[in-house]
Protein backbone atom coordinates (compact mmCIF):
# COMPACT_ATOMS: atom_id res chain seq x y z
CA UNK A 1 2.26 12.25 -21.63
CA UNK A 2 0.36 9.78 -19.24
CA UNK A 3 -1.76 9.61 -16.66
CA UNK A 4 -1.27 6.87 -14.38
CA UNK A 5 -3.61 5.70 -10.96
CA UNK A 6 -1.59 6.35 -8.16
CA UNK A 7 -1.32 4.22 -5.23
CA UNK A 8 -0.66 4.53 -1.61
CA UNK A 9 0.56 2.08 0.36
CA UNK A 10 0.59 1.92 4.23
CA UNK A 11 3.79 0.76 6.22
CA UNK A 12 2.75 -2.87 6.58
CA UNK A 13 1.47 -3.45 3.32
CA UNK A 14 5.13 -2.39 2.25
CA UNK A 15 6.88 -4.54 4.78
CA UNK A 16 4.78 -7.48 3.85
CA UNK A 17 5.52 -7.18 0.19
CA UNK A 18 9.53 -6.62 1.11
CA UNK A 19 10.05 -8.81 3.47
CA UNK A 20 7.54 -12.05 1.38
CA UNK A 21 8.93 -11.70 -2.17
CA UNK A 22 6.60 -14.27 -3.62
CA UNK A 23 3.51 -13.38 -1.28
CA UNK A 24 0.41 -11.66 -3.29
CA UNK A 25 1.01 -8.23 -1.83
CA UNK A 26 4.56 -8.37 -3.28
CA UNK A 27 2.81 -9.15 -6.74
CA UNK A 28 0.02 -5.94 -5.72
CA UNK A 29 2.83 -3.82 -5.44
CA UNK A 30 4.72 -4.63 -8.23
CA UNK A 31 1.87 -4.05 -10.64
CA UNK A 32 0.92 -0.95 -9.00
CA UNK A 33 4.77 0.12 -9.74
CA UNK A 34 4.34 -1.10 -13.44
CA UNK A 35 1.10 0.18 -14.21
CA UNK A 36 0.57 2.98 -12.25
CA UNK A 37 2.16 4.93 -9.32
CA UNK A 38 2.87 4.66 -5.65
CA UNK A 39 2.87 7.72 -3.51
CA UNK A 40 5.34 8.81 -0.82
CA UNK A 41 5.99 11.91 1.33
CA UNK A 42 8.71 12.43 3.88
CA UNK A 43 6.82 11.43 6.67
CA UNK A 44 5.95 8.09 5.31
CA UNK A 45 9.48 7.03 4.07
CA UNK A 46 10.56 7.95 7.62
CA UNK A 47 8.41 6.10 9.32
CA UNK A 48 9.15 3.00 6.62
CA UNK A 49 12.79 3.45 7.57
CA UNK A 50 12.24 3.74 11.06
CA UNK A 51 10.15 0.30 11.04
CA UNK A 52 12.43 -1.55 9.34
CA UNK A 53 15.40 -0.53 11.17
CA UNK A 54 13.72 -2.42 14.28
CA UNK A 55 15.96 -5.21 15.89
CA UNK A 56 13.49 -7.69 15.48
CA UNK A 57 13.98 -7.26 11.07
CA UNK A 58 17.59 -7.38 11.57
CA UNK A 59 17.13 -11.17 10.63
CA UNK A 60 15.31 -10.67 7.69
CA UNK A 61 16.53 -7.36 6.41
CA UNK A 62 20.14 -6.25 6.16
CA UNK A 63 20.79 -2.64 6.54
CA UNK A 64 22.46 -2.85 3.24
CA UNK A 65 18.99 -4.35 1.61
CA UNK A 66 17.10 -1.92 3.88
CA UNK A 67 18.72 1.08 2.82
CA UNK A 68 18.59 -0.46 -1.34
CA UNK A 69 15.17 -0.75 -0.94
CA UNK A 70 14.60 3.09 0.14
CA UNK A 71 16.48 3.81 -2.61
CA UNK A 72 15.01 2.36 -4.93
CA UNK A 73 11.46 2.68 -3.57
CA UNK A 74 12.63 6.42 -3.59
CA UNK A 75 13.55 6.62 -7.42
CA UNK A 76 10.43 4.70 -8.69
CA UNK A 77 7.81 6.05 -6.59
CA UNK A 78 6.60 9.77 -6.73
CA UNK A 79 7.39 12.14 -3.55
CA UNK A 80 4.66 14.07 -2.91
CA UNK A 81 4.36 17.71 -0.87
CA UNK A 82 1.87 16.66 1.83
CA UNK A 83 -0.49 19.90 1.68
CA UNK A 84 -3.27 19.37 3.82
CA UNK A 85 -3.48 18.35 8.06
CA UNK A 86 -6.17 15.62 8.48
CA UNK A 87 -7.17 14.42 12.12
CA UNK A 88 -9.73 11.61 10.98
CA UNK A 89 -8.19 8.50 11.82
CA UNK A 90 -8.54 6.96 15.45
CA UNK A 91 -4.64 6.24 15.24
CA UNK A 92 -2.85 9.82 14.82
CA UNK A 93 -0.04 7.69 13.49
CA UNK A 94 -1.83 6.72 10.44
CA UNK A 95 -3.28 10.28 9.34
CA UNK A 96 -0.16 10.56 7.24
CA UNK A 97 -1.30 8.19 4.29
CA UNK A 98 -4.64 10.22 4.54
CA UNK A 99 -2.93 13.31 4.27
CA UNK A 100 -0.86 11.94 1.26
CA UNK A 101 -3.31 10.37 -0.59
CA UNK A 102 -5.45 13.72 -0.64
CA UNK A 103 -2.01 15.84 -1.40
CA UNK A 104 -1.29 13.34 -3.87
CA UNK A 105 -4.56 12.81 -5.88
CA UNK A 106 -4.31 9.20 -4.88
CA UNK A 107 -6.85 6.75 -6.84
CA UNK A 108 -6.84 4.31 -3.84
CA UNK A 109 -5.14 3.71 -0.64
CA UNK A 110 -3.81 0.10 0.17
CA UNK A 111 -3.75 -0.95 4.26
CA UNK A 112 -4.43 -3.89 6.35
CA UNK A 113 -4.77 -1.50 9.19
CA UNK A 114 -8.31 -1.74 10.48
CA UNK A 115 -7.79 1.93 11.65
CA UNK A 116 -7.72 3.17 8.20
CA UNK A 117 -10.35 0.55 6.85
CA UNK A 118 -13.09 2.06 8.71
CA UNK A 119 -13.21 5.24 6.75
CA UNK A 120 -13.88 3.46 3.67
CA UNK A 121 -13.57 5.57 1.35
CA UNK A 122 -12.26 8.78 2.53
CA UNK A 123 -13.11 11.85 0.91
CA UNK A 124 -13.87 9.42 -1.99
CA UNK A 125 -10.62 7.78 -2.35
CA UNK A 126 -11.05 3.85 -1.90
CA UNK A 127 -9.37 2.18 0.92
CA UNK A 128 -8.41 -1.46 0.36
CA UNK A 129 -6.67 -4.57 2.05
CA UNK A 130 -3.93 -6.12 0.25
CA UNK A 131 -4.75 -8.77 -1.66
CA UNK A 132 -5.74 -11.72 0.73
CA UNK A 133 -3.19 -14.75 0.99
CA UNK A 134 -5.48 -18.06 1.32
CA UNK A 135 -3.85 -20.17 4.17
CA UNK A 136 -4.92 -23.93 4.30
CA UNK A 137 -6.90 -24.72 7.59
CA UNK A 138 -7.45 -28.47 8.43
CA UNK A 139 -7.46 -30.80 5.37
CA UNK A 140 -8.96 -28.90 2.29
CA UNK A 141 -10.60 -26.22 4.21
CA UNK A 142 -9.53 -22.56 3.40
CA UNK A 143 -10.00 -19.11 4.80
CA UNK A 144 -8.70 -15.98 3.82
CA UNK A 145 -6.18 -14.48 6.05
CA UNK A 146 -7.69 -10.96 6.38
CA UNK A 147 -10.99 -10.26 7.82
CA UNK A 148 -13.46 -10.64 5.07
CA UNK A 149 -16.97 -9.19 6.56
CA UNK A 150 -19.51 -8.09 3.85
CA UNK A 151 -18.81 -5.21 2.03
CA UNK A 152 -15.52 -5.06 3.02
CA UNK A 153 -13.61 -3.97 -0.06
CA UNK A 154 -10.15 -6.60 -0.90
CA UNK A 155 -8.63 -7.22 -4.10
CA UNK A 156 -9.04 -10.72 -4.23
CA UNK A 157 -5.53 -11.57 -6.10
CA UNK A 158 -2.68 -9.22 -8.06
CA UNK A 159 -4.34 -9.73 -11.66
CA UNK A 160 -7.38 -7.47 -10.46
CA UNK A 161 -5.71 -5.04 -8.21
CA UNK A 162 -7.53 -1.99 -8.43
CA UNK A 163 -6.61 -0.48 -11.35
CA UNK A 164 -10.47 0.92 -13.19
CA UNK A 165 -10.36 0.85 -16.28
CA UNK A 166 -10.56 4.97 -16.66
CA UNK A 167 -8.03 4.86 -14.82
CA UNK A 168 -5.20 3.02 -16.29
CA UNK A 169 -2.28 4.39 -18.26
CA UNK A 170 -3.52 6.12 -20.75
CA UNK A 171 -1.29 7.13 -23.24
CA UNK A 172 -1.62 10.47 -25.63
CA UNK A 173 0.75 10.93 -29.18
């Protein structure tokens, strides 16, 4: 038997790693599929479906790929039993990945959302941006993408996602 970390994911950090296959999110989520777990409950695969059956994704997503991802995001993710009604987050809307990473036993919850950045950490779960994509500015200048004010936590690239050491896959004969 193992225990893995377990992940949850907010709507756009999803979006961004379906919709930007090469992009460093994509790469955050696929090692937090390989080496641990991502959490889902009802609520937040409807409101993934929901988003990207938009008109505006239309040109990006197929409903064929749309519904292919859910499907698959739905066989290799755990569905959790949201067990607990939290009213902390100043958008109502995003209360749901609270709820399911404390239903879920989540190690760390992954969000660009500002909204859910401010309660870093919740109830002691960490709450982290995606990995931040370096965009050139101006000649050799860089800046990171997402806001990066001191003690901010960000996973600086896919190689150290957050994945402690304690709480890797560990493995038992």
């Amino acid at each position: 038997m193992s225990a893995k970390f377990r992940f949850v994911f907010d709507t756009n950090a999803i979006v961004s790693a379906l919709l930007i296959k090469q992009s460093v999110a994509r790469r955050a989520f696929d090692k937090a599929l390989d080496e641990g777990e991502i959490l889902v409950s009802v609520e937040t695969i409807d409101e993934l479906n929901r988003v990207l059956a938009r008109e505006g994704f239309a040109r990006y997503v197929t409903e064929e790929e749309r519904l292919e991802f859910l499907a698959v995001l739905l066989r290799e993710a755990r569905l959790i039993e949201v067990n607990v009604h939290i009213e902390a987050c100043r958008d109502p809307q995003d209360n749901k990945f609270l709820e399911l990473a404390i239903s879920g036993e989540a190690g760390c919850i992954v969000s660009g959302d500002q909204d859910l950045l401010v309660l870093h950490p919740f109830r002691g779960v960490p709450i982290v941006q995606p990995p931040a994509r370096r965009v050139r500015l101006r000649g050799n200048r860089r800046r990171d993408r997402f806001d990066q004010r001191p003690g901010r936590p960000v996973c600086r690239s896919a190689e150290n996602f957050p994945l402690p050491i304690s709480q890797k896959t560990l493995s038992t004969a």
